[in-house]
Protein backbone atom coordinates (compact mmCIF):
# COMPACT_ATOMS: atom_id res chain seq x y z
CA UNK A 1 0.00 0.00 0.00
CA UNK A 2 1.10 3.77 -0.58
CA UNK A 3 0.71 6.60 1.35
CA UNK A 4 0.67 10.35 0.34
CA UNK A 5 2.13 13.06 2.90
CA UNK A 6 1.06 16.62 3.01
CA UNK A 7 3.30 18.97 4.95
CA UNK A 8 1.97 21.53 7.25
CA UNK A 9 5.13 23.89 7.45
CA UNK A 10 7.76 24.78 4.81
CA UNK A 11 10.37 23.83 7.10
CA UNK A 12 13.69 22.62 6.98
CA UNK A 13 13.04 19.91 9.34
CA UNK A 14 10.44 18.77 7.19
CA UNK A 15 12.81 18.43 4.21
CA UNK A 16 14.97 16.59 6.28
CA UNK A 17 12.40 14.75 8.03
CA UNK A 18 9.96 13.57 5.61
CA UNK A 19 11.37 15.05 1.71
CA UNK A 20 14.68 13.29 1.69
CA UNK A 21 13.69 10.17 2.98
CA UNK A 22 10.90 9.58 1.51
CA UNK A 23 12.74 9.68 -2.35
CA UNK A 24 14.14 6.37 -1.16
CA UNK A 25 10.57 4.51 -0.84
CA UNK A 26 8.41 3.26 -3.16
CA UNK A 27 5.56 3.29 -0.73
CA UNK A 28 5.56 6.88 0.53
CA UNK A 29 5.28 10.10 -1.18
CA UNK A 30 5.15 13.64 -0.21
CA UNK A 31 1.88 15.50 -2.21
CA UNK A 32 1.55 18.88 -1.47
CA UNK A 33 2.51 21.70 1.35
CA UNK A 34 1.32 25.09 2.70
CA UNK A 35 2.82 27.55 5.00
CA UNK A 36 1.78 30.73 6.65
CA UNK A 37 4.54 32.80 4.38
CA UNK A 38 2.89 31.89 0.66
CA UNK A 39 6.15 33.38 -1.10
CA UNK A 40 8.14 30.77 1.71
CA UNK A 41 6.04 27.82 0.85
CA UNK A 42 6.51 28.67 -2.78
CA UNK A 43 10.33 28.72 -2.72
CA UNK A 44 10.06 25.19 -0.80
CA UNK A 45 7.51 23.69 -3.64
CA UNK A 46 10.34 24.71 -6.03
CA UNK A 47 13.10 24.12 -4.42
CA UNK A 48 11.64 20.15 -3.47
CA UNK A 49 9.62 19.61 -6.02
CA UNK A 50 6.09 19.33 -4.39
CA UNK A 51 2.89 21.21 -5.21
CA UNK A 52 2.17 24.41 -3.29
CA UNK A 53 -1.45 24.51 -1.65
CA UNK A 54 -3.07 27.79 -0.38
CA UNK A 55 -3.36 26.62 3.16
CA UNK A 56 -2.96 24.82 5.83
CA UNK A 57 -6.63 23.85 5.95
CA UNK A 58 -6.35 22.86 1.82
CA UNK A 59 -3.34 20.38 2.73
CA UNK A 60 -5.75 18.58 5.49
CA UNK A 61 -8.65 18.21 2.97
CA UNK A 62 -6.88 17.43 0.22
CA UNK A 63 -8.30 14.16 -1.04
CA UNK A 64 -4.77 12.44 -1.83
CA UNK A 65 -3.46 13.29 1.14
CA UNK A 66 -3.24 9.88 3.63
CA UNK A 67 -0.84 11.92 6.76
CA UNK A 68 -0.53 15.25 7.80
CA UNK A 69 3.17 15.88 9.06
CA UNK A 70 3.26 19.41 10.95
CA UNK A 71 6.08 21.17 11.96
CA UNK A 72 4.60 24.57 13.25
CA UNK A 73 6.01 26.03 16.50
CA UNK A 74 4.99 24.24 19.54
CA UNK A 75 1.62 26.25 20.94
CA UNK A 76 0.17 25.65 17.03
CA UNK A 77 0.62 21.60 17.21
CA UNK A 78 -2.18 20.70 18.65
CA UNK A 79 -4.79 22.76 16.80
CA UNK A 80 -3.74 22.08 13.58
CA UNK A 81 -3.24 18.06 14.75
CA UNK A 82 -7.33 18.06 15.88
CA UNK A 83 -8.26 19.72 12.56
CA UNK A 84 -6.75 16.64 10.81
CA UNK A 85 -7.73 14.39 12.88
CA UNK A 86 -11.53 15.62 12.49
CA UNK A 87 -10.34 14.15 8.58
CA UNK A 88 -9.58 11.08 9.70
CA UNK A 89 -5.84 11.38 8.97
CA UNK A 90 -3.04 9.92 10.08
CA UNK A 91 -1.27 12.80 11.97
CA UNK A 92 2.73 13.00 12.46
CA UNK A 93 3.47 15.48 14.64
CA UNK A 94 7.07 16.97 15.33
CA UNK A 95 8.41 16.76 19.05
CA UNK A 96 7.16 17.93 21.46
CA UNK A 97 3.49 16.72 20.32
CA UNK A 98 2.01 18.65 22.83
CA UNK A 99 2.88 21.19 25.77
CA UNK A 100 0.20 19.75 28.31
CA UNK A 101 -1.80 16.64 29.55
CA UNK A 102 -4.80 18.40 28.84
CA UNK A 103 -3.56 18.80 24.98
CA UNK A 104 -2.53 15.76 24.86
CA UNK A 105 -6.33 14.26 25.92
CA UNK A 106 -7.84 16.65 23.69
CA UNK A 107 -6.08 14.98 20.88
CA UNK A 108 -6.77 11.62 21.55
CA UNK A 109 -11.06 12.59 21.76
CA UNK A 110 -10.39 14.37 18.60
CA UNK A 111 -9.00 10.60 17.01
CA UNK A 112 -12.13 9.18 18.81
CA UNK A 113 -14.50 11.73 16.97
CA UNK A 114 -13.32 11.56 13.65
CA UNK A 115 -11.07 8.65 13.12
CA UNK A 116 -7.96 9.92 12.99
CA UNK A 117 -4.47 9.02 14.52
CA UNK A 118 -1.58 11.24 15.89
CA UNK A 119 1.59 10.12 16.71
CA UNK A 120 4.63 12.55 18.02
CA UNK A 121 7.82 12.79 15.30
CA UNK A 122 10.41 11.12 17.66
CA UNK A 123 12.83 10.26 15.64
CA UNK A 124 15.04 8.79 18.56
CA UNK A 125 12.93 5.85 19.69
CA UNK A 126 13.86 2.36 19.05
CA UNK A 127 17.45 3.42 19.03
CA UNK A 128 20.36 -0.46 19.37
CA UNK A 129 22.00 1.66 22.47
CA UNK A 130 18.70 1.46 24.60
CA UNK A 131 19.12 -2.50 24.19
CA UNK A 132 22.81 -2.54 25.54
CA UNK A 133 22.36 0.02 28.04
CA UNK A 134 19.26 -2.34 29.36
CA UNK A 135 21.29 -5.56 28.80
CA UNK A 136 24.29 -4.37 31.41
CA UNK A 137 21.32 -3.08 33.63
CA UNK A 138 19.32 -6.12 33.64
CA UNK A 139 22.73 -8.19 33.90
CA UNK A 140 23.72 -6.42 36.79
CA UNK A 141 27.62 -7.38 37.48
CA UNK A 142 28.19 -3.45 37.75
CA UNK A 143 25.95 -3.03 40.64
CA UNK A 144 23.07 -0.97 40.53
CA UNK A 145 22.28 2.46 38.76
CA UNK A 146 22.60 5.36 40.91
CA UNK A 147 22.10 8.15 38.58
CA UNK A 148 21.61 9.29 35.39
CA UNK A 149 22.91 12.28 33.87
CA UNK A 150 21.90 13.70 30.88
CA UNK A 151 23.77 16.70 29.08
CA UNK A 152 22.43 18.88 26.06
CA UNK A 153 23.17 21.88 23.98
CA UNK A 154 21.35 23.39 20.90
CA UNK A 155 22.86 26.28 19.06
CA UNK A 156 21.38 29.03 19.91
CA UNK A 157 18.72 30.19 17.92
CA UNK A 158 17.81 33.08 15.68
CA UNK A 159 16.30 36.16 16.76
CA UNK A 160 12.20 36.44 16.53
CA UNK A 161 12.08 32.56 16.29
CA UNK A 162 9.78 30.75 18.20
CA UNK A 163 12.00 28.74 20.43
CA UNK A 164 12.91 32.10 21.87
CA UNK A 165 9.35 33.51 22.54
CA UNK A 166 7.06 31.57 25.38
CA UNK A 167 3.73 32.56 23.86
CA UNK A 168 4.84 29.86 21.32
CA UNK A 169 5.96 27.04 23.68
CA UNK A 170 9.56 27.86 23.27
CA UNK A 171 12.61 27.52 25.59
CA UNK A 172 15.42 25.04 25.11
CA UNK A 173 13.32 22.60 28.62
CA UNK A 174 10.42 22.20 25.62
CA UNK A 175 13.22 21.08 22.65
CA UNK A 176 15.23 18.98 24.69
CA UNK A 177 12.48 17.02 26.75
CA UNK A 178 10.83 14.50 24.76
CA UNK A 179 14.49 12.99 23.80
CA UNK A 180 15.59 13.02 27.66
CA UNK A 181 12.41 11.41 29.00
CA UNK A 182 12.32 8.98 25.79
CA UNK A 183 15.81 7.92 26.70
CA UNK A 184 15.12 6.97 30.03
CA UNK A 185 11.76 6.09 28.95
CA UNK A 186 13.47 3.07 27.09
CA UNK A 187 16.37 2.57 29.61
CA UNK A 188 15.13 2.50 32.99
CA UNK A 189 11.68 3.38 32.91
CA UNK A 190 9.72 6.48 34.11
CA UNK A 191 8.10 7.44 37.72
CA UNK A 192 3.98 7.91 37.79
CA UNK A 193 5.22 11.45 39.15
CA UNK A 194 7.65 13.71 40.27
CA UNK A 195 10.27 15.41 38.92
CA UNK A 196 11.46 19.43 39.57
CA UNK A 197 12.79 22.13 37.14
CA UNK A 198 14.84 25.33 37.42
CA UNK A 199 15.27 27.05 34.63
CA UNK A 200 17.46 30.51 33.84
CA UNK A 201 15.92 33.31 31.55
CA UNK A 202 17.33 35.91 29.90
CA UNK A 203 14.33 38.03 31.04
CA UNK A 204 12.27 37.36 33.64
CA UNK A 205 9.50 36.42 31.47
CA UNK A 206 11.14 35.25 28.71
CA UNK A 207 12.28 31.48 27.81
CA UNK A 208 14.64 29.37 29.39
CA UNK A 209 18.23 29.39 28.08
CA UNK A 210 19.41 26.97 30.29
CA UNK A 211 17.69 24.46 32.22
CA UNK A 212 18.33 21.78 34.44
CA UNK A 213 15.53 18.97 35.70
CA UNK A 214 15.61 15.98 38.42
CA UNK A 215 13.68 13.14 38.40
CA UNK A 216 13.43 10.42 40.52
CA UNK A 217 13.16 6.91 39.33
CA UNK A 218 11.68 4.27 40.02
CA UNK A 219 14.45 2.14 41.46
CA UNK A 220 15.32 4.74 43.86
CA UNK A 221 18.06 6.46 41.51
CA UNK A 222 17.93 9.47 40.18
CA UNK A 223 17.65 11.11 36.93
CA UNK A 224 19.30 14.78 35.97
CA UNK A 225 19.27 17.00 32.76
CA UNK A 226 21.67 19.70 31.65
CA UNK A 227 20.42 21.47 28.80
CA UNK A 228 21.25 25.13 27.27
CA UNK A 229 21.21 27.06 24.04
CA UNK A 230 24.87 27.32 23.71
CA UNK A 231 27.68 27.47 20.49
CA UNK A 232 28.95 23.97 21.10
CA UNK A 233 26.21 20.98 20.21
CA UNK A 234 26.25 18.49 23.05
CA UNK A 235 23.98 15.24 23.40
CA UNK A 236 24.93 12.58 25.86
CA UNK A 237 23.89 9.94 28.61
CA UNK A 238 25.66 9.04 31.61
CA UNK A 239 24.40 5.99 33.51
CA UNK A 240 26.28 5.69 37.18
CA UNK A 241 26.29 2.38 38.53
CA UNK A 242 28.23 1.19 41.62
CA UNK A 243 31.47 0.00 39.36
CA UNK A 244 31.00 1.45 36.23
CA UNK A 245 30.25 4.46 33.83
CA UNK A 246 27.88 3.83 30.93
CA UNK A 247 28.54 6.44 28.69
CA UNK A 248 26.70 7.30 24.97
CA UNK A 249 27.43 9.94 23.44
CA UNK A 250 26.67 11.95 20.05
CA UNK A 251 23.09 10.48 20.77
CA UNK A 252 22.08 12.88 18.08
CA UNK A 253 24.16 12.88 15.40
CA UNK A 254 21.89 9.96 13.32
CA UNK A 255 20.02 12.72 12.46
CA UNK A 256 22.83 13.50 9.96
CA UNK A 257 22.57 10.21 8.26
CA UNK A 258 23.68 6.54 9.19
CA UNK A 259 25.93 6.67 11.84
CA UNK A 260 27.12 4.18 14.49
CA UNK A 261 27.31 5.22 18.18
CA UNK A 262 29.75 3.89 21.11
CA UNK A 263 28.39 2.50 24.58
CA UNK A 264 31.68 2.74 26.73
CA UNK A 265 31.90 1.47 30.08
CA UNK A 266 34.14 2.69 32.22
CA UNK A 267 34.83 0.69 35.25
CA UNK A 268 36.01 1.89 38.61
CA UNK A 269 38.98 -0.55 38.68
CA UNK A 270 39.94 1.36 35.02
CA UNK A 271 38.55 -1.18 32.21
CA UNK A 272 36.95 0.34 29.52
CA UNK A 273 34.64 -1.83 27.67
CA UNK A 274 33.05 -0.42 24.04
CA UNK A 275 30.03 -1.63 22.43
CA UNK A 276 29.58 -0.31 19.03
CA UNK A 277 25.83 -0.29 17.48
CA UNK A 278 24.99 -0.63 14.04
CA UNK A 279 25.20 2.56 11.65
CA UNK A 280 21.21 4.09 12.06
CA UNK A 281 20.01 7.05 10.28
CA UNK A 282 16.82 8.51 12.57
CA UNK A 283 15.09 9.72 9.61
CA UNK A 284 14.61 7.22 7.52
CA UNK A 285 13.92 4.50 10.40
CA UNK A 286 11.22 6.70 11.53
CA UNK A 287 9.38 6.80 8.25
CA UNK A 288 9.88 3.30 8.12
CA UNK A 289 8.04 2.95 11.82
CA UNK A 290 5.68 5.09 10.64
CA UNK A 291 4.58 2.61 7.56
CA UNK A 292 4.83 -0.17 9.57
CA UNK A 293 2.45 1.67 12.40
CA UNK A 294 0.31 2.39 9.29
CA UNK A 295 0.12 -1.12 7.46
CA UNK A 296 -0.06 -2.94 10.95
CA UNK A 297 3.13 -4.36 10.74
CA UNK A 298 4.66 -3.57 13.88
CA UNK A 299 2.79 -2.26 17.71
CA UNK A 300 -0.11 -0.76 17.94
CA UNK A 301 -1.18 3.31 18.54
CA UNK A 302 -2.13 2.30 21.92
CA UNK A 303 1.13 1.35 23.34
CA UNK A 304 2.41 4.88 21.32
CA UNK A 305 -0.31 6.88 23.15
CA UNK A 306 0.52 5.93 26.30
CA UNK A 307 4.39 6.16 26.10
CA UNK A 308 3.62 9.62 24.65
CA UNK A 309 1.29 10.66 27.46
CA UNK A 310 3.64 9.44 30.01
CA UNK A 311 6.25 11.92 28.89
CA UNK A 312 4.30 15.12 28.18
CA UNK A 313 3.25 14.28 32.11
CA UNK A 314 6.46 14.27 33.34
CA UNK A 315 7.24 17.20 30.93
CA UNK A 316 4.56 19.93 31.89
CA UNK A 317 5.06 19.23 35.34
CA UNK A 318 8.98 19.61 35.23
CA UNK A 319 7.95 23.05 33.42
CA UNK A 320 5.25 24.04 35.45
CA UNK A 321 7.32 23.73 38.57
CA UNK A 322 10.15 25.99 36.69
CA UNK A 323 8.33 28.85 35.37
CA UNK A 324 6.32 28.69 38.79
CA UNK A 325 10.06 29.90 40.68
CA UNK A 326 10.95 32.27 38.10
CA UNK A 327 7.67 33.92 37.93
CA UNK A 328 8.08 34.21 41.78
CA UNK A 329 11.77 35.80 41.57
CA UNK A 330 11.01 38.28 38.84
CA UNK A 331 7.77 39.40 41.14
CA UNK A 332 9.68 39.87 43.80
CA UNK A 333 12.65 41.71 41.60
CA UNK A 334 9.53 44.02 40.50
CA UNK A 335 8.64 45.07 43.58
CA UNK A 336 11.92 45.96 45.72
């Protein structure tokens, strides 16, 4: 069976994304896109070869469109996801798929109405270094975990974008999250709550430049993010047991193409032990998981839903418990 993609968003992550890999299949095809900016969506159509539609609402209706990938800024995912979900459409979302457990609901009674089904663009999941890093957990001749640390860093981004304006659900907490709490997600499970956030601003209303989250875990360790918009990329795991360092690092760069990552362990006596994965390119795989979602092939929406809704939880709280101190410090700042 084939499937035909329309793009909500003349982005480049949806040229990355969905465009490039999809010239590789025989079975999916990318039909049409729109974008607020006509003259931007224009220059896209050209530029990749797929037909310009006047909206976003004309990509949703289309009649030869099967999925719906969006890539607007966070705050707009969830309205335009329910719109083609009331289509029945398949719905691929990019990450975060939602800011709020309330969002996330009201997408899932929107599949109910009209037959629809959304699923978050996680290009991540399923990753070989989730199975080793659970094999030398499960086999446990390092002792057990007692932390986890996670580190990021984003470039900074441009001026008037929305990952620098909160209206918009931006902040580098909301671009970082869903690939933290997937990663331990996969690893060593998540708690049914918890978790704290502080976050530093620029502004005292503005987004978070640099933020750093705890979360306990279910087996009494403890979880910890890094993250910041900084010059340097940085994407990495650190799993602490008693005797060793797990270490995997680069956790990112398969969005470049196929590329094999390193788990090194580190022990406390000094032996270092490397596991190399095979070479995986995120973009294509997740294509791939998305036909096999769509033919039936492989798990069920269900199990997605839930994994999903378990992290934009843990997420909005972890926010909500941030912005909650820094609204408090920039009151009192205001009136001394």
């Amino acid at each position: 069976m084939n499937w035909s993609i329309g793009l909500i968003g003349a982005t480049g992550i949806a040229a990355r994304a969905v465009i490039a890999p999809s010239r590789d299949r025989h079975d999916i095809a990318v039909h049409a896109v729109a974008a607020s900016d006509r003259d931007r969506a224009a220059v896209f159509g050209r530029r990749h070869g797929v037909m310009v539609l006047p909206s976003y609402e004309d990509v949703i209706t289309a009649p030869d469109v099967d999925v719906v990938y969006i890539s607007l800024h966070n705050s707009a995912h969830v309205q335009w996801a329910q719109r083609a979900c009331a289509e029945g459409r398949t719905v691929l979302v990019e990450k975060p798929l939602c800011l709020s457990l309330a969002e996330h609901d009201l997408l899932r009674e929107a599949e109910q109405r009209g037959g629809g089904q959304v699923l978050e663009a996680l290009p991540t999941l399923g990753h070989p270094w989730h199975d080793v890093v659970r094999r030398v957990l499960r086999e446990g001749r390092f002792g057990r975990l007692r932390d986890v640390q996670s580190r990021f860093a984003f470039r900074t981004p441009e001026p008037g974008g929305y990952r620098l304006r909160p209206d918009l659900g931006g902040g580098i907490f909301h671009d970082v999250a869903s690939y933290w709490l997937q990663a331990l997600q996969e690893t060593v499970g998540l708690p049914s709550s918890g978790g704290t956030g502080t976050a530093w601003c620029a502004e005292p209303h503005g987004v978070d430049h640099a933020f750093e989250a705890v979360l306990p875990l279910p087996d009494g360790a403890t979880a910890t993010l890094t993250c910041s918009f900084a010059a340097q990329h940085t994407a990495e795991h650190l799993f602490h047991l008693d005797e060793a360092r797990v270490r995997v690092r680069g956790v990112l760069l398969p969005a470049a193409g196929a590329v094999a990552l390193n788990v090194a362990i580190r022990t406390t006596t000094g032996h270092t032990e490397i596991t190399r994965t095979e070479p995986v390119s995120y973009y294509p795989r997740q294509l791939e998981r998305l036909a096999e979602l769509l033919s039936g092939r492989a798990g069920h929406w269900g199990a997605e839903s839930a994994a999903t809704r378990d992290r934009i939880r843990i997420m909005e709280h972890i926010h909500r418990t941030a912005r909650r101190e820094i609204r408090a410090a920039a009151l009192d700042k205001e009136h001394t």
